[in-house]
Protein backbone atom coordinates (compact mmCIF):
# COMPACT_ATOMS: atom_id res chain seq x y z
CA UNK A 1 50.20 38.85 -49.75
CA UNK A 2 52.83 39.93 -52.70
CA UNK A 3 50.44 40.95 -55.22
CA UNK A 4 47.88 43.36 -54.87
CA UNK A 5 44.16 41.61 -55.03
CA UNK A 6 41.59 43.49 -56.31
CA UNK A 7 37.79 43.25 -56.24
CA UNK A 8 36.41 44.47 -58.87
CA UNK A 9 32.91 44.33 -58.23
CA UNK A 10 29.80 42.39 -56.39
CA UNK A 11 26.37 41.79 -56.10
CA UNK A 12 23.66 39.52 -53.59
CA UNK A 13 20.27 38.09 -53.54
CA UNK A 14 17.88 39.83 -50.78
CA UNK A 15 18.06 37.90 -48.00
CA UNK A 16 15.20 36.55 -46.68
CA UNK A 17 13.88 34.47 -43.60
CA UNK A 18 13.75 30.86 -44.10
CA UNK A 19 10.68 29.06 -44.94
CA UNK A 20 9.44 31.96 -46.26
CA UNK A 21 10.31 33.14 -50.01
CA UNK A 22 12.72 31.77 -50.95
CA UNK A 23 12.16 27.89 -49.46
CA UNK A 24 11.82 26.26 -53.10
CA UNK A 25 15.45 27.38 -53.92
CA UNK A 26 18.32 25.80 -53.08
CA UNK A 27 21.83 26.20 -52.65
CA UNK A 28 22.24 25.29 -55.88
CA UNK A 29 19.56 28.23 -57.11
CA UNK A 30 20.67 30.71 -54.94
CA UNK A 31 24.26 30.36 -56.40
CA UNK A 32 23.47 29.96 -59.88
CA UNK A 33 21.42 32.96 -59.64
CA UNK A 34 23.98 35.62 -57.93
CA UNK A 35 26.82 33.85 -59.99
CA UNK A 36 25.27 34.46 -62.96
CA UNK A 37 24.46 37.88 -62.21
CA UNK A 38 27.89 38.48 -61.43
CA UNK A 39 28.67 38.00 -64.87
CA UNK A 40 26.36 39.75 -66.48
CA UNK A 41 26.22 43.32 -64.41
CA UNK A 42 30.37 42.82 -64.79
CA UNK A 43 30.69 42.17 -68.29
CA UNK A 44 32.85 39.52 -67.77
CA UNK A 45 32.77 36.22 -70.29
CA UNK A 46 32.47 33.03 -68.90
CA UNK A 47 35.49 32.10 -70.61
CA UNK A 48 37.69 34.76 -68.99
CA UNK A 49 37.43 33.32 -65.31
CA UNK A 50 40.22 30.65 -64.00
CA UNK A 51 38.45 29.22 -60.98
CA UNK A 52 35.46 28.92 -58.75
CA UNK A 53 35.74 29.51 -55.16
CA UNK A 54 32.30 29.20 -53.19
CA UNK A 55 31.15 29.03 -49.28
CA UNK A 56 28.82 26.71 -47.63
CA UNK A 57 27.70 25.29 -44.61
CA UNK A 58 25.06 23.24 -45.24
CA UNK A 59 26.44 20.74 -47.92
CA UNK A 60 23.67 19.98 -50.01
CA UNK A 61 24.13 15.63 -50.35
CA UNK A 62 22.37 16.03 -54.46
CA UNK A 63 25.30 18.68 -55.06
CA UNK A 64 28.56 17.55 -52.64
CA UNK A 65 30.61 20.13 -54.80
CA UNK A 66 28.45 22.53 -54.64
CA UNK A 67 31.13 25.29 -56.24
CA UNK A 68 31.44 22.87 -59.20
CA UNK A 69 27.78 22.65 -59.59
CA UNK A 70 26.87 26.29 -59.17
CA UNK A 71 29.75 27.05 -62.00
CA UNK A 72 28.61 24.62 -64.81
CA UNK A 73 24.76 25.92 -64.71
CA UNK A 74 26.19 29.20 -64.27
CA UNK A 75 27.65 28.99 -67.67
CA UNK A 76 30.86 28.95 -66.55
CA UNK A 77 33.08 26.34 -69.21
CA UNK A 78 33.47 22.83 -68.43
CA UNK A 79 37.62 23.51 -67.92
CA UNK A 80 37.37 26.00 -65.08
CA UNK A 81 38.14 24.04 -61.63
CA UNK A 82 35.55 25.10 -58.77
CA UNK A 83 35.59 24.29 -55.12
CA UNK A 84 34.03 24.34 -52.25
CA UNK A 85 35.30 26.19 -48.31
CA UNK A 86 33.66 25.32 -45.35
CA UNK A 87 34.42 27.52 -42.21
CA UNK A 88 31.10 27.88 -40.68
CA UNK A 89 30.00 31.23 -40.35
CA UNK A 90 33.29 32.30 -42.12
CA UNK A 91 32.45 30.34 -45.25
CA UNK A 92 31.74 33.41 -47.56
CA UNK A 93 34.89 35.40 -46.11
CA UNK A 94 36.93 32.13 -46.50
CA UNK A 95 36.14 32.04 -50.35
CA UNK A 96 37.50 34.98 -50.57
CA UNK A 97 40.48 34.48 -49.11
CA UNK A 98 41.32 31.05 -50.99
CA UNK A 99 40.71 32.57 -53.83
CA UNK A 100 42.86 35.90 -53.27
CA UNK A 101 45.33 33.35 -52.53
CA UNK A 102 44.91 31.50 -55.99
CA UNK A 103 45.62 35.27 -57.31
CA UNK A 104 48.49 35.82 -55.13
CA UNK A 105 50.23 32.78 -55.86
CA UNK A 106 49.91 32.86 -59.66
CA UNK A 107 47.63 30.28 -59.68
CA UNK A 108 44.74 32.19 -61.10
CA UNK A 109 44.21 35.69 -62.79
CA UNK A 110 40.47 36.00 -62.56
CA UNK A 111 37.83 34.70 -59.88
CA UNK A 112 34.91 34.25 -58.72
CA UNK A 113 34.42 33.60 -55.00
CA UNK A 114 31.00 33.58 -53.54
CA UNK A 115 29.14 32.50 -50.52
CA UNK A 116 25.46 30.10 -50.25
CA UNK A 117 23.17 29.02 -47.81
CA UNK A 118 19.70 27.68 -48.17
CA UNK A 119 19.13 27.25 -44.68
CA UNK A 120 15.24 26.35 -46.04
CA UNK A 121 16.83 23.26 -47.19
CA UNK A 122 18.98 22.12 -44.13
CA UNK A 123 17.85 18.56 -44.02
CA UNK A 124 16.10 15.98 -41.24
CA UNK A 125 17.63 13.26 -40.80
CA UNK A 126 16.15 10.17 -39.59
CA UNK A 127 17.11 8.27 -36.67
CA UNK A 128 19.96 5.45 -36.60
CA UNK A 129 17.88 2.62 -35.51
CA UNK A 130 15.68 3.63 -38.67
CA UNK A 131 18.31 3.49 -40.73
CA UNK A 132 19.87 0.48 -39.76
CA UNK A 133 16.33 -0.98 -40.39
CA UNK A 134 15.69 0.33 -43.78
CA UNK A 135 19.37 -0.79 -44.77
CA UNK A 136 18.68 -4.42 -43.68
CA UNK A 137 15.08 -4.65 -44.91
CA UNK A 138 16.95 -3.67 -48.44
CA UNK A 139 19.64 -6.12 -48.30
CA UNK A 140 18.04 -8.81 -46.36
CA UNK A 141 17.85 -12.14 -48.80
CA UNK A 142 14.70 -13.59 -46.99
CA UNK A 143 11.58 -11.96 -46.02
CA UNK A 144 12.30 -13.05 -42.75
CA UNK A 145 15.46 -11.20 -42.76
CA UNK A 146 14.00 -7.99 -43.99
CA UNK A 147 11.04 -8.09 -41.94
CA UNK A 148 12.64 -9.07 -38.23
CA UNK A 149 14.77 -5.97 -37.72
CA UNK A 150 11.60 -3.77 -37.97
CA UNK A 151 9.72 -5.25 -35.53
CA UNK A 152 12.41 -3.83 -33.09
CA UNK A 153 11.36 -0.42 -33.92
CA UNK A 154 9.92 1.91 -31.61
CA UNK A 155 8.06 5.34 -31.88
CA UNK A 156 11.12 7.25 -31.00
CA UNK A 157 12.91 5.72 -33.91
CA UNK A 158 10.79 7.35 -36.09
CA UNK A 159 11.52 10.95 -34.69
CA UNK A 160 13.43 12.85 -37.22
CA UNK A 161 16.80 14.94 -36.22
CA UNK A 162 16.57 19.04 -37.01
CA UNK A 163 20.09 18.94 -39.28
CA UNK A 164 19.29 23.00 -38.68
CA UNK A 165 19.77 22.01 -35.22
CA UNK A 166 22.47 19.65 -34.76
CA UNK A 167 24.12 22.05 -36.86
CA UNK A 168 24.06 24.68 -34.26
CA UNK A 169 25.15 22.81 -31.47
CA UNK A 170 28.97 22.84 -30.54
CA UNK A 171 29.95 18.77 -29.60
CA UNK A 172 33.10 19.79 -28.67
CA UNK A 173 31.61 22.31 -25.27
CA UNK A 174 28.40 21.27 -25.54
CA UNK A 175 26.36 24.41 -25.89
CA UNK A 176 24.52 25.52 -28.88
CA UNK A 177 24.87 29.24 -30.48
CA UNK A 178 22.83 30.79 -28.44
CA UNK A 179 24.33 29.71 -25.33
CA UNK A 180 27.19 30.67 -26.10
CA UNK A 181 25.59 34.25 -26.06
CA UNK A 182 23.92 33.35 -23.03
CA UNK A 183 27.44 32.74 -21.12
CA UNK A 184 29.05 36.53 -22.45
CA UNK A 185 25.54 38.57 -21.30
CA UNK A 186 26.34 36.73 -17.54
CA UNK A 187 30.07 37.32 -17.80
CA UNK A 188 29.99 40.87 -19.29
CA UNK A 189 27.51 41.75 -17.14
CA UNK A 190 25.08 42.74 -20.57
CA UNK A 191 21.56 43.71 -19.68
CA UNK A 192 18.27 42.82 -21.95
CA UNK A 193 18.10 46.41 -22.50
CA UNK A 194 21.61 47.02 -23.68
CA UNK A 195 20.62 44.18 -26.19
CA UNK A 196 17.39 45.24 -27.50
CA UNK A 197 18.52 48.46 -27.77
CA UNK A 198 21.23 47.35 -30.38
CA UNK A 199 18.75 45.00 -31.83
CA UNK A 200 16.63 48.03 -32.36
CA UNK A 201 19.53 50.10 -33.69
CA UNK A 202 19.96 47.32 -36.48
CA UNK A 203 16.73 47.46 -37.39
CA UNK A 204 16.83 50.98 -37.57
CA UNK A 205 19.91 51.12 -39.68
CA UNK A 206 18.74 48.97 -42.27
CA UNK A 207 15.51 50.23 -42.36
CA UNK A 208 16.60 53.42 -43.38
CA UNK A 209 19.48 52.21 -45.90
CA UNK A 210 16.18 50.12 -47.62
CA UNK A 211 14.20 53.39 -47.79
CA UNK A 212 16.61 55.81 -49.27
CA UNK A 213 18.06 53.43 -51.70
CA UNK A 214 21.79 52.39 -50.33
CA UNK A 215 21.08 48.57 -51.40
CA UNK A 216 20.16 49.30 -54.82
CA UNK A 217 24.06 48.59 -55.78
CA UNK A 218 24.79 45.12 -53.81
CA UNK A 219 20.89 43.49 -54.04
CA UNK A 220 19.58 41.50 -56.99
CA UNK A 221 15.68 41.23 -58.02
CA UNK A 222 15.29 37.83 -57.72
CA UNK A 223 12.00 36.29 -59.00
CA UNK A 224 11.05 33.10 -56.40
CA UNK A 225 9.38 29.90 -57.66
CA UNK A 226 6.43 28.84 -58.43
CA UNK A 227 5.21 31.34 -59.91
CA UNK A 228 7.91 33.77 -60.77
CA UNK A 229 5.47 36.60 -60.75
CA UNK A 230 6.76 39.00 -58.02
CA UNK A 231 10.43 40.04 -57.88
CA UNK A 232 11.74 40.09 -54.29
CA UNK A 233 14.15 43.34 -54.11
CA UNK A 234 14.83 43.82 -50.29
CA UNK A 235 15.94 41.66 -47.23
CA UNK A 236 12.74 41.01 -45.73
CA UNK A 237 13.23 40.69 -42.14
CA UNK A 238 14.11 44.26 -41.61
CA UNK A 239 11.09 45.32 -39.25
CA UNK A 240 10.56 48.81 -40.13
CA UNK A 241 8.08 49.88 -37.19
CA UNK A 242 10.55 47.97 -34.55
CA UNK A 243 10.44 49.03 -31.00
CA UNK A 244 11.55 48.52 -27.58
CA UNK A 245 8.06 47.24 -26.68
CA UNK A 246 7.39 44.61 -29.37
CA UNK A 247 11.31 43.53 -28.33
CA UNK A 248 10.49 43.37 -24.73
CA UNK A 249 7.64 41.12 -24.85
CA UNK A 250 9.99 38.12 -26.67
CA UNK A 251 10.69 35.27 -24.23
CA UNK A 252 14.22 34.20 -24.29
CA UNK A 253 14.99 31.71 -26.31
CA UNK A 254 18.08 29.89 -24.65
CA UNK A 255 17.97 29.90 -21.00
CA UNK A 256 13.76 30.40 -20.66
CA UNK A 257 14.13 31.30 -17.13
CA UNK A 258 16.75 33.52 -16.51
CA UNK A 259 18.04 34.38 -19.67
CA UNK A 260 18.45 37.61 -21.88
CA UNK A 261 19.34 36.45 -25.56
CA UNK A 262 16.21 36.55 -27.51
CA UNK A 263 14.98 36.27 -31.00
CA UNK A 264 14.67 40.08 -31.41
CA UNK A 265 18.01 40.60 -30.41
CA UNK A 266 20.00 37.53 -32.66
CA UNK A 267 20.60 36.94 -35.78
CA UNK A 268 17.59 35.64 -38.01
CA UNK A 269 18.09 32.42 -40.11
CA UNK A 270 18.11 33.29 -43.64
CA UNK A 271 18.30 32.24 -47.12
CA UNK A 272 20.68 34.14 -49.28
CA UNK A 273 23.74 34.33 -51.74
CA UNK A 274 26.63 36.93 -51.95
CA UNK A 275 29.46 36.65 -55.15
CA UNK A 276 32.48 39.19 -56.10
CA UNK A 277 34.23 39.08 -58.57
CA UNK A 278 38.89 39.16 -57.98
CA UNK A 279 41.76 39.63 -60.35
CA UNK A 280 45.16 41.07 -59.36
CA UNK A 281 45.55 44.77 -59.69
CA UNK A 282 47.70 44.27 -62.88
CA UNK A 283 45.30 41.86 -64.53
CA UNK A 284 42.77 44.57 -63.79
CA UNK A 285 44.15 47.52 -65.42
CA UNK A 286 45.48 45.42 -68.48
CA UNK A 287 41.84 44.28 -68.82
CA UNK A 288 40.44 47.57 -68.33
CA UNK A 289 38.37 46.17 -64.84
CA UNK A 290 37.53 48.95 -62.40
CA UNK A 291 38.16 47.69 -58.73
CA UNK A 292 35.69 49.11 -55.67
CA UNK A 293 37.99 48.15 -53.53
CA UNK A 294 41.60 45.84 -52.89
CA UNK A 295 42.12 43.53 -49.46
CA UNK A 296 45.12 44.63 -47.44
CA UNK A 297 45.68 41.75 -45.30
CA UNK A 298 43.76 39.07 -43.07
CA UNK A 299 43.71 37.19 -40.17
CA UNK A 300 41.63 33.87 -38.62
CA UNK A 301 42.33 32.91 -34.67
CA UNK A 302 41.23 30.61 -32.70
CA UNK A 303 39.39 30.68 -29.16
CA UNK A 304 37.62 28.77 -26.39
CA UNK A 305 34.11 27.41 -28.51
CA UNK A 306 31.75 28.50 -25.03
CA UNK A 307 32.89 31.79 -25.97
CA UNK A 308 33.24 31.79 -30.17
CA UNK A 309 31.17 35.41 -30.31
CA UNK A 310 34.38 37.08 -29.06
CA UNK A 311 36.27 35.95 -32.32
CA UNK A 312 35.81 39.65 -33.69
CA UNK A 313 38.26 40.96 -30.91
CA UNK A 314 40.81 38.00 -31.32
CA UNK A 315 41.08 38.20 -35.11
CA UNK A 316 41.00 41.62 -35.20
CA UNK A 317 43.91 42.31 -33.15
CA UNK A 318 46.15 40.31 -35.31
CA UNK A 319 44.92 41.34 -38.30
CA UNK A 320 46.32 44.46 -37.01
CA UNK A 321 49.28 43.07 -36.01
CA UNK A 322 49.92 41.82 -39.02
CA UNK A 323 49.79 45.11 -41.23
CA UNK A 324 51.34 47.79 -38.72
CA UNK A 325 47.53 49.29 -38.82
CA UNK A 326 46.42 51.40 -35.46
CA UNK A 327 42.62 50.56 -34.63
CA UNK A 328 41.70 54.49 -34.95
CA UNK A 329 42.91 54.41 -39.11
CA UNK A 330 39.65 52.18 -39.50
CA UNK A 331 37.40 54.32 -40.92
CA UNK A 332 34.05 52.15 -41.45
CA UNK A 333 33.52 48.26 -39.70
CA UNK A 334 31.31 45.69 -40.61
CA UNK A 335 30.88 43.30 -37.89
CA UNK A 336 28.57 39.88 -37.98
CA UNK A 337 25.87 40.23 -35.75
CA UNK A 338 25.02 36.96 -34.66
CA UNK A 339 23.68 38.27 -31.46
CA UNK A 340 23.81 41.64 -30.16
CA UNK A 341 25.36 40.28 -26.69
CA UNK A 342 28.20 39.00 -28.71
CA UNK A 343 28.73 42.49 -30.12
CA UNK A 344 28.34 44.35 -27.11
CA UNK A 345 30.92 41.85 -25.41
CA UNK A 346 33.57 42.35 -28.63
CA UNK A 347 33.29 46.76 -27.97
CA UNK A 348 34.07 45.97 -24.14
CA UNK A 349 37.05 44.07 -24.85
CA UNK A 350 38.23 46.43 -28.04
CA UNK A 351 37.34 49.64 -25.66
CA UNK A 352 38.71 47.96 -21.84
CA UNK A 353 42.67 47.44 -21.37
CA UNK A 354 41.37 44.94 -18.70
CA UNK A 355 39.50 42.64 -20.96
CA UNK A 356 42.12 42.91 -23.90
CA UNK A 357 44.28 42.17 -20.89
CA UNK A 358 42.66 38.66 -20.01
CA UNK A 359 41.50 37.83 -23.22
CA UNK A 360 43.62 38.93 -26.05
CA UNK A 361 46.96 39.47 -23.80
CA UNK A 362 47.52 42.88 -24.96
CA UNK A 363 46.21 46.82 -24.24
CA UNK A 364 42.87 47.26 -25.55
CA UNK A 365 42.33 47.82 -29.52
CA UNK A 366 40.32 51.32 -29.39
CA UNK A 367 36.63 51.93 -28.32
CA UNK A 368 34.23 51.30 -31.59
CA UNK A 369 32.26 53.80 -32.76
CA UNK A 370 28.93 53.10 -33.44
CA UNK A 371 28.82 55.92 -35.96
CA UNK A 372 30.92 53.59 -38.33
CA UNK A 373 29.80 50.37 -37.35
CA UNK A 374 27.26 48.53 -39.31
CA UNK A 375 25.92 51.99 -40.91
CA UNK A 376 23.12 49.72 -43.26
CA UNK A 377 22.67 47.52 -39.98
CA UNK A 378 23.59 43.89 -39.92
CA UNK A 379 22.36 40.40 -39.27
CA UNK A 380 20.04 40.94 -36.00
CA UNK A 381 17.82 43.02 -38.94
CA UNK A 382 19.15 41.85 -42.35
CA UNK A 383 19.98 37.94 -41.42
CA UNK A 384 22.63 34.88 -41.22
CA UNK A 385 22.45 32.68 -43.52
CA UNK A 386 25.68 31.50 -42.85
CA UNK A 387 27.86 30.36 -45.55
CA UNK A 388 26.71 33.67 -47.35
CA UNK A 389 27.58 36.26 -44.79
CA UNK A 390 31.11 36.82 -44.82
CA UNK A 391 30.96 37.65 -48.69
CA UNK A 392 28.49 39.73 -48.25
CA UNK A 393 30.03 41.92 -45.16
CA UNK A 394 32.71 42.53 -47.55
CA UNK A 395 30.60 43.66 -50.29
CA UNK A 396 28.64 45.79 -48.20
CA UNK A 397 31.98 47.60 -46.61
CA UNK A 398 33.52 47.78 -50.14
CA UNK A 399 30.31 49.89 -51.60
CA UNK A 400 29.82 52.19 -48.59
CA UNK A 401 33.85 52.99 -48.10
CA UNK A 402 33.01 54.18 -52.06
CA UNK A 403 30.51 56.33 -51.00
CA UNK A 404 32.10 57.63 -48.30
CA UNK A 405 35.41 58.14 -49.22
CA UNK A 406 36.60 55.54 -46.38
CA UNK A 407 40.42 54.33 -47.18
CA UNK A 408 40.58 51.53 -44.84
CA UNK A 409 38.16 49.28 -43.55
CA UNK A 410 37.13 46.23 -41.29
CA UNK A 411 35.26 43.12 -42.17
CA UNK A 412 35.02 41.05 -38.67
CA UNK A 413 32.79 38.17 -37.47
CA UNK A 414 32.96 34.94 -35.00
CA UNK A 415 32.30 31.48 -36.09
CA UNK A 416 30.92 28.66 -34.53
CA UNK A 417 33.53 26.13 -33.18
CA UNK A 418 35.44 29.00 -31.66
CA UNK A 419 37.10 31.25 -34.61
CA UNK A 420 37.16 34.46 -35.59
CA UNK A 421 38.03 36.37 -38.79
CA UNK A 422 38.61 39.65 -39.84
CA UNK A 423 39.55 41.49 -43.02
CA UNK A 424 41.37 45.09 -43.71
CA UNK A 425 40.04 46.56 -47.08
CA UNK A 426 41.86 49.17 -48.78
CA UNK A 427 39.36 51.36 -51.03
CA UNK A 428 42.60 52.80 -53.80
C-alpha cells in the first residue's frame, strides 16, 4: 500500500434494534453524532482533516451525499471534500479503505472515514401505477386530464413497497438474505442446534463484554429524541438471560416449513454509526497522534450471490495471499455475523481441504478458533445495521488486539450481491 496507514483512534453509537430508540434519528443524526465525537474524544480540529469518507446503504433521498452532509453539521469546514461508498454490507470497511487509499496516494494526510445506517428510516415506496397517477394528476392541464388516470386505480396500487425489503432481496439469483443462509445450512449439512448454539455463544460473548466494561472505549452515550432525557450507553439487543429454549421455540423465518435459519440465530436489523479517525504513520508522529492500530493489507472477491455468506473464506484467502501471512499468525478475528449458518459454513471451508478444494481452489486456510473469534460477540447479539458494520468490526479488533497484546488481526464479512472482504490489522 506504500505508506504505512495508521488509525489513530475510534468511537460508535450503541447499536440498537430498529424502531426502537433510536427511530427519530437518521442517517444524517447518527453520523453527525459519532463524527462529531470523533473529534472531540481525539482532539483533532476541524480544520486539520483533508477529506470525508463515509458508508451507507440506505441513501437517504433529503441527503444524496450523505458524507457531505454529515461533514458540514459536523463542523467540519466548508473546503474539505466528503463522499459517499456504497458496498452493501461492506460499506463501513469500504470507507476505510478509500480513504487509506486517499492517504496512500498522497491525496490526503488526515481522515475521517465512517460508516451509517438508519435502517428505522429505510423508506416505502409507493407503487408505480400510483405514481404514474399522482405525476399526471400534477401535470395534467384539464381537470379531465388529472382526474381520468385515477379512476384506473385499484386497491393494490395503493400497497406500499418495504424499501427494507426490496433491499434485501438479490434480483440478480433471486433469493433474499436469508435464503441465501437457508441454501449453506442444506449444503453444509448445518443443524438448528449447531446454529442456536452459536447464536447463544454471541449472546453470551457480548453479554459479558457489556457487564465487565470492554465497550466503555468504542461506545458513545448517545441521548435519543424527543426527549433527550435518558442516555442510551449499550447495544440493546444483547439478550442477557438467552437460552437454548427461548431459541428453540422461534419459527424459521425463511423457509417456514423446513427450514433452520431463524431470528435468534441472524443478524438483528439495527440502527447505528461507527467513525475512525486515519493519517499516515509519518503524519502521525509529526503531529504527535497515537495510533491503536495500522492496516497491513486488504482484499474484496467476488462469488456466486445464492451463496454471498461464504465471502469471509474467499476474501480471506487472498488477503493472505496478498501479504505472505499464514492463517495460524492471526491472533484475534472479527467476523460479520449475518447468520450463524453463514459462519459455521465459512469455519468448514477455512478448517476442510475438501471445501477450500471446491470452493476457493486451494488447501484449506486453518481451522478457526473460537477462542479468538468474535471475543465481545458479534451481529447475531450486537446487530447489522449495515453500512455501519464494517467500521465498526475494525474498531472493535483494533481495541481488543490493544488489550491483548494481539500483533495481527482479521476483519472479515460477506456482502450481499455475492462479495466478501477482509482486512489484516497490524497493532505496532
Amino acid at each position: 500500500m506504500g505508506r504505512r496507514i495508521a488509525i489513530i483512534g475510534g468511537i460508535r453509537t450503541p447499536y440498537v434494534k430498529a424502531g426502537t430508540l433510536f427511530s427519530e434519528l437518521s442517517a444524517v443524526d447518527l453520523g453527525r453524532l459519532v463524527v462529531s465525537e470523533l473529534l472531540a474524544r481525539q482532539a483533532v480540529d476541524p480544520h486539520d482533516i483533508h477529506s470525508v469518507v463515509i458508508g451507507n446503504v440506505a441513501q437517504p433521498m433529503n441527503a444524496v451525499n450523505v458524507a457531505r452532509v454529515i461533514s458540514l453539521f459536523s463542523g467540519i469546514p466548508e473546503h474539505v471534500p466528503a463522499f459517499t461508498v456504497h458496498r452493501n454490507c461492506a460499506s463501513g470497511l469500504q470507507a476505510i479503505t478509500s480513504a487509506a487509499q486517499l492517504i496512500a496516494t498522497g491525496k490526503a494526510e488526515v481522515v475521517v472515514a465512517a460508516g451509517v445506517e438508519s435502517m428505522s428510516n429505510i423508506p416505502f415506496f409507493i407503487s408505480k401505477e400510483l405514481q404514474d397517477a399522482i405525476t399526471r394528476f400534477r401535470y395534467g392541464r384539464t381537470w379531465k386530464a388529472k382526474l381520468k388516470p385515477l379512476f384506473g386505480l385499484r386497491p393494490r396500487h395503493f400497497v406500499p413497497k418495504v424499501g427494507l425489503m426490496l433491499g434485501l432481496n438479490d434480483p440478480t439469483c433471486g433469493l433474499n438474505m436469508g435464503q441465501t443462509a437457508e441454501l449453506l445450512a442444506r449444503e453444509f449439512k448445518i443443524s438448528r442446534t449447531a446454529q442456536d448454539e452459536f447464536a447463544l455463544m454471541s449472546h453470551q460473548k457480548a453479554g459479558s463484554a457489556r457487564s465487565e466494561g470492554r465497550f466503555n472505549d468504542e461506545i458513545m452515550p448517545v441521548l435519543p429524541p424527543p426527549r433527550f432525557n435518558d442516555a442510551v450507553t449499550f447495544d440493546n439487543g444483547v439478550r442477557l438471560n438467552q437460552s437454548m429454549e427461548d431459541l428453540s421455540r422461534l419459527k424459521p423465518a425463511f423457509d417456514r416449513k423446513y427450514g433452520t435459519v431463524t431470528p435468534g440465530n441472524s443478524s438483528q436489523i439495527t440502527d447505528g454509526a461507527a467513525a475512525v479517525l486515519m493519517t499516515s504513520e509519518e503524519a502521525a508522529l509529526r503531529r504527535g497522534l497515537e495510533p491503536i492500530g495500522f492496516i497491513k493489507t486488504h482484499a474484496f472477491a467476488g462469488l456466486s450471490p445464492k451463496r454471498m455468506g461464504l465471502g469471509p473464506a474467499y476474501s480471506t484467502s487472498l488477503v493472505l495471499e496478498h501479504s505472505g501471512i499464514d492463517f495460524s499468525e492471526i491472533g484475534l478475528i472479527e467476523m460479520n455475523e449475518a447468520f450463524a449458518a453463514q459462519i459455521i459454513a465459512n469455519e468448514m471451508i477455512f478448517s476442510s481441504d475438501q471445501l477450500s478444494e471446491k470452493f476457493l481452489g486451494r488447501k484449506a486456510l486453518g481451522r478457526i478458533n473460537r477462542e479468538i473469534l468474535n471475543v465481545n460477540g458479534g451481529a447475531i447479539a450486537m446487530g447489522h445495521p449495515v453500512g455501519s458494520s464494517g467500521t465498526r468490526l475494525v474498531l472493535t479488533l483494533l481495541i481488543e488486539m490493544q488489550k491483548r497484546s494481539v500483533d495481527l488481526g482479521l476483519a472479515t464479512l460477506c456482502i450481499g450481491g455475492g462479495q466478501g472482504a477482509a482486512m489484516i490489522l497490524e497493532r505496532k
